[in-house]
Protein backbone atom coordinates (compact mmCIF):
# COMPACT_ATOMS: atom_id res chain seq x y z
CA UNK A 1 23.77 98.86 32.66
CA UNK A 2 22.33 101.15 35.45
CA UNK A 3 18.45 101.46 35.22
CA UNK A 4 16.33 104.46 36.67
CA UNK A 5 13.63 103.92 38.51
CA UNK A 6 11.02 107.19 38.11
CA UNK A 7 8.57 108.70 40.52
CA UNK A 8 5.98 107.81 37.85
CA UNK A 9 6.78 103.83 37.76
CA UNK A 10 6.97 103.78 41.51
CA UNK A 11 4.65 105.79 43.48
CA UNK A 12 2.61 108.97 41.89
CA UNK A 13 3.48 111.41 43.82
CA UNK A 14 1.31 114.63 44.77
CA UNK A 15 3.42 117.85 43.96
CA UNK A 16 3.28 121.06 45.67
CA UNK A 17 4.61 124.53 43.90
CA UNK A 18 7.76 125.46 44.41
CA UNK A 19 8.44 127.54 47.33
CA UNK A 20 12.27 128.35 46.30
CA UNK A 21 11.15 130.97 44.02
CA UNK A 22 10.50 133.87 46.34
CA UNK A 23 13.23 136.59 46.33
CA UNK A 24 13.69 135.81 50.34
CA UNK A 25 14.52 132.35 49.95
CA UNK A 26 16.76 132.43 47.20
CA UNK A 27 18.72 135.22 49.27
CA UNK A 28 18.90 133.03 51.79
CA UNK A 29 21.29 130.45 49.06
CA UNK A 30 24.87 130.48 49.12
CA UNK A 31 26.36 130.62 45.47
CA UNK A 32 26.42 126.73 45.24
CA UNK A 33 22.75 126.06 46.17
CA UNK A 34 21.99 128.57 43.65
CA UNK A 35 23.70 127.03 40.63
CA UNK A 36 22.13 123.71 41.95
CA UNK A 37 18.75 125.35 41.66
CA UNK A 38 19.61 126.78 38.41
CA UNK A 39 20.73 123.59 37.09
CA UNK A 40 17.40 121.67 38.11
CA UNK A 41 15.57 123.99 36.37
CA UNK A 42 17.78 123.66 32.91
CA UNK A 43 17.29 119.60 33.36
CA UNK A 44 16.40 116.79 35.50
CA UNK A 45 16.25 114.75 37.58
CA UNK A 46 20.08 114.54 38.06
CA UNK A 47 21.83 111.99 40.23
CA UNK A 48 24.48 113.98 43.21
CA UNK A 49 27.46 113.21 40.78
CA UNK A 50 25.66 115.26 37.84
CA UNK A 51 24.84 117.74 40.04
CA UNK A 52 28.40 118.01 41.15
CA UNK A 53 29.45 117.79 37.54
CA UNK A 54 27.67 120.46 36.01
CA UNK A 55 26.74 122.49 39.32
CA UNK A 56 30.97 123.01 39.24
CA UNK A 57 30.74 121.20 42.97
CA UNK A 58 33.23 118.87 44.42
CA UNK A 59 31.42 115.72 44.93
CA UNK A 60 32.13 115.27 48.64
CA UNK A 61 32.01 119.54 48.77
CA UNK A 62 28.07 118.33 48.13
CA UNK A 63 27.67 115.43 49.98
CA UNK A 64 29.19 116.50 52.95
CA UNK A 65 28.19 119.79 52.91
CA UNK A 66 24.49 118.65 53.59
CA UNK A 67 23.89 120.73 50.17
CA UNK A 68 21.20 118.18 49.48
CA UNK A 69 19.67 117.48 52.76
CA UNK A 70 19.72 121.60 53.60
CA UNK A 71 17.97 122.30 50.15
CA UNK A 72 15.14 119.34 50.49
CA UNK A 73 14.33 120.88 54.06
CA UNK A 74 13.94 123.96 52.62
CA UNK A 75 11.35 122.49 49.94
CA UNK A 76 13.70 123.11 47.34
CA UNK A 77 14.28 119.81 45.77
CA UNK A 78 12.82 116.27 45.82
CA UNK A 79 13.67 112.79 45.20
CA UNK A 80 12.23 111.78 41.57
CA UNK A 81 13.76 108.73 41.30
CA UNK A 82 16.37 105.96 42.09
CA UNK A 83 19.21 104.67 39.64
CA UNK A 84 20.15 100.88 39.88
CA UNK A 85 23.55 99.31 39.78
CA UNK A 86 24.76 96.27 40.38
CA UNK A 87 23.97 97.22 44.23
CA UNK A 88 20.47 97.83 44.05
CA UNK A 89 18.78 101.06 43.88
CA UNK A 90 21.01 102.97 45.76
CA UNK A 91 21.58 106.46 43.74
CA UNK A 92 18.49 109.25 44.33
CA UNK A 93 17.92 111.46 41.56
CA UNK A 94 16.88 114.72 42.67
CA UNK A 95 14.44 117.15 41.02
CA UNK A 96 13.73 121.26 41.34
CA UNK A 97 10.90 121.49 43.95
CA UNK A 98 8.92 120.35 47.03
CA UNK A 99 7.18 116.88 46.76
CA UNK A 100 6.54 113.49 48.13
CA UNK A 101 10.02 111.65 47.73
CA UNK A 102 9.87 108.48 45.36
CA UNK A 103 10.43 105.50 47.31
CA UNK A 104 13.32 103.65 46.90
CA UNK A 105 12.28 100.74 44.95
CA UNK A 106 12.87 97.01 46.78
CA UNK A 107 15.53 95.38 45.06
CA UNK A 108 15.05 91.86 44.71
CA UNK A 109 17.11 88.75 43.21
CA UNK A 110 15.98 89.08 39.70
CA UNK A 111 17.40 92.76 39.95
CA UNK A 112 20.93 91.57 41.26
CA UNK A 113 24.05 91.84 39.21
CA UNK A 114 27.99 91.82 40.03
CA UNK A 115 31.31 91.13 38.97
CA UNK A 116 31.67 87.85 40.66
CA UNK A 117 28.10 86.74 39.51
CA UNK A 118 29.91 87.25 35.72
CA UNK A 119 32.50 85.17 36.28
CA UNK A 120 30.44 82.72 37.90
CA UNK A 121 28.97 82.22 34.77
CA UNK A 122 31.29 82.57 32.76
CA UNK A 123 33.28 79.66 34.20
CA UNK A 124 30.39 77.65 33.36
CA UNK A 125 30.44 78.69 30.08
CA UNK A 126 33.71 76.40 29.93
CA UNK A 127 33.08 74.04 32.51
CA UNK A 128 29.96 71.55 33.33
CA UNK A 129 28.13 70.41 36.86
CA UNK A 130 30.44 72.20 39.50
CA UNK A 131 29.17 72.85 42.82
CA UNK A 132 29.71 76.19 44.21
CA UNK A 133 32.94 75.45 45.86
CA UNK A 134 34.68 74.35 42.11
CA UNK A 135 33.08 77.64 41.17
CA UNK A 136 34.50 79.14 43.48
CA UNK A 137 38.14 78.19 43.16
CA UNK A 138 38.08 78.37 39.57
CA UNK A 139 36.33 81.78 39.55
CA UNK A 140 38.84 83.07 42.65
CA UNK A 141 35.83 84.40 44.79
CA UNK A 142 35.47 83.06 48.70
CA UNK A 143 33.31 79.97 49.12
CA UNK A 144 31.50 82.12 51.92
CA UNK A 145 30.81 84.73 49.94
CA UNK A 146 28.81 82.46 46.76
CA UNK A 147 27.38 80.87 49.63
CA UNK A 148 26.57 84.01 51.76
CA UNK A 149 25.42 86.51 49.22
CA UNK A 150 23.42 83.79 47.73
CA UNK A 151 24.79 84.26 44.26
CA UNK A 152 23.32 80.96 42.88
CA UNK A 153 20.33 81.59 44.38
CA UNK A 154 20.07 85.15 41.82
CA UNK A 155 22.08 83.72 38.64
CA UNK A 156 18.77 80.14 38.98
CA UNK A 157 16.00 83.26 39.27
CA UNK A 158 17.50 85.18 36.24
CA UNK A 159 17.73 82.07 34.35
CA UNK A 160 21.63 82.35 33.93
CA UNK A 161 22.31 78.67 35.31
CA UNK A 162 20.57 75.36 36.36
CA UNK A 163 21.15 72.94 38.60
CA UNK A 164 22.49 69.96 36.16
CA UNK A 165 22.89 66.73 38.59
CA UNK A 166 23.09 66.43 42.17
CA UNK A 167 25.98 64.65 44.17
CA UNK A 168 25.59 63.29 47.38
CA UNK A 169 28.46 63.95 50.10
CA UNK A 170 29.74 61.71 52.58
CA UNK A 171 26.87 62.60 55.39
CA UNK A 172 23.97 62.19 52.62
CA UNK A 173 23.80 65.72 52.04
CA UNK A 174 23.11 66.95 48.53
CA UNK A 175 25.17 69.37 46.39
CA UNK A 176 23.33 70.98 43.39
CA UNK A 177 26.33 70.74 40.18
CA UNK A 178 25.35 73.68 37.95
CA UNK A 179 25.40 74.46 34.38
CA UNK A 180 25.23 77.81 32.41
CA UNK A 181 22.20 78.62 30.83
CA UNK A 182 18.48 78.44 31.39
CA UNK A 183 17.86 74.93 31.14
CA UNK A 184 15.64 72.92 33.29
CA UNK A 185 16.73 71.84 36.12
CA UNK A 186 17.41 68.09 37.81
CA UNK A 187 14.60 66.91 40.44
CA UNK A 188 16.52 66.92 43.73
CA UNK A 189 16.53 63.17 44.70
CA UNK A 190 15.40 62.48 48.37
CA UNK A 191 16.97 62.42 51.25
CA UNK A 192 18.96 59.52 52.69
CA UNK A 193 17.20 58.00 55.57
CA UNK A 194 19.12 57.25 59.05
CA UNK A 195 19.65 53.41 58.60
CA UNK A 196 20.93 54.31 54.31
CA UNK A 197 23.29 56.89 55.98
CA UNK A 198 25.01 54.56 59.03
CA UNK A 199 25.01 52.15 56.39
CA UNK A 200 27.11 53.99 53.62
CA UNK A 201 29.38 54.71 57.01
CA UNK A 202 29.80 51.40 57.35
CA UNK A 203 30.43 50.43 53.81
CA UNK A 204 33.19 53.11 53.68
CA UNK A 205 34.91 52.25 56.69
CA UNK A 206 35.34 48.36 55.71
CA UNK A 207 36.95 49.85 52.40
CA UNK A 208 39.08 52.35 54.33
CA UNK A 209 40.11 49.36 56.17
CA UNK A 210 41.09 46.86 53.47
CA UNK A 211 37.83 44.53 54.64
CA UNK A 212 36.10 45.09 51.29
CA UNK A 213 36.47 46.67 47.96
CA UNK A 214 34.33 49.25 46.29
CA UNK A 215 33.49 46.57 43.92
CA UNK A 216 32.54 43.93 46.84
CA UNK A 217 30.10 46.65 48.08
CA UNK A 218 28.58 47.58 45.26
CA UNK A 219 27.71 43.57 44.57
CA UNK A 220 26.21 42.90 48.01
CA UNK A 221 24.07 46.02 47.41
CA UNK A 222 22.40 44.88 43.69
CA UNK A 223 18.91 42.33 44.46
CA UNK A 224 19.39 39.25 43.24
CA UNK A 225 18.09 38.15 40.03
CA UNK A 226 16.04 34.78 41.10
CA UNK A 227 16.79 31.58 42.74
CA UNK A 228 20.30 29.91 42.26
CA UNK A 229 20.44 27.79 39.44
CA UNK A 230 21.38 23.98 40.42
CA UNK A 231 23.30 22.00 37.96
């Protein structure tokens, strides 16, 4: 659900008096600009597409017009707030005379929200410990794009997933597996030194090559239990 950010939560902001009320300026209006002011004054703040609503506008008429950009030049209007979608804060809600502009609001990872993060979680909500490229394929969003946009990154602030286990690729590199849900999550084990990592290379090449089994490797690699008993 879209959130509004106000001029009072963000940044008080020292008002001047309206200077659109003299006879001379509002002459100065075409017929649009003067419904817009009229509407302002009935209710606010509105957000461009309200404005084009009720102000009986066409929403690119207003846009790209410069209605809005003309009118806050002329001290007519100011930014009161910011509404929040799943994009950030990226609406401005304008209110009837001159003022400091409210600041857009930073929009951080706890504030993020999309369709794909959704369905990220809600294949979780039927599967268990997938890295982000399972997600991704079952979920039908690019691997880049969970990767890029740093959608796992959001979904572990909010508290939507955890990292359940970690697998180790073939190089030694670790892969968080996630879960849905707010659980705590798994210690990341450490990193594979240079001798472990040419040695797992060498282990997997012997069973590539029919030299070993999986099973022969796994023996050599357990300590042994004490001295070799002698009948």
């Amino acid at each position: 659900m879209a959130q509004i950010a106000s001029a009072s939560q963000t940044a008080k902001a020292r008002r001047r008096p309206v200077v659109a009320s003299t006879d001379e300026t509002a002459a100065s209006l075409s017929p649009a600009m003067q419904r817009i002011v009229s509407l302002l004054r009935a209710k606010t703040p509105l957000s461009p597409k309200e404005i084009a609503r009720d102000a009986f506008i066409a929403l690119t008429t207003l846009e790209g017009g410069g209605y809005l950009k003309k009118m806050k030049g002329l001290g007519l209007i100011r930014i009161e707030g910011w509404l929040k979608n799943h994009n950030g804060f990226t609406t401005p809600l304008y209110a009837l005379g001159r003022g400091t502009d409210c600041p857009r609001p930073k929009f951080a990872s706890i504030d993020r929200d999309s369709r794909g993060m959704a369905k990220i979680v809600a294949i979780l909500n039927t599967r268990s410990k997938l890295d982000y490229r399972e997600i991704a394929k079952l979920a039908g969003i690019s691997a880049n794009t969970i990767k890029n946009a740093k959608y796992m990154d959001s979904l572990l602030e909010q508290g939507r997933v955890h990292v359940a286990a970690w697998r180790r690729g073939r190089n030694g590199h670790l892969y968080p597996l996630f879960n849905a849900g707010a659980g705590e999550s798994a210690v990341r084990p450490e990193q594979l030194s240079r001798q472990e990592i040419m040695q797992r290379h060498r282990t997997r090449q012997k069973i590539l090559s029919g030299k070993a089994t999986a099973f022969d490797c796994q023996l050599k690699s357990l300590p042994l239990a004490g001295p070799p008993v002698t009948p």
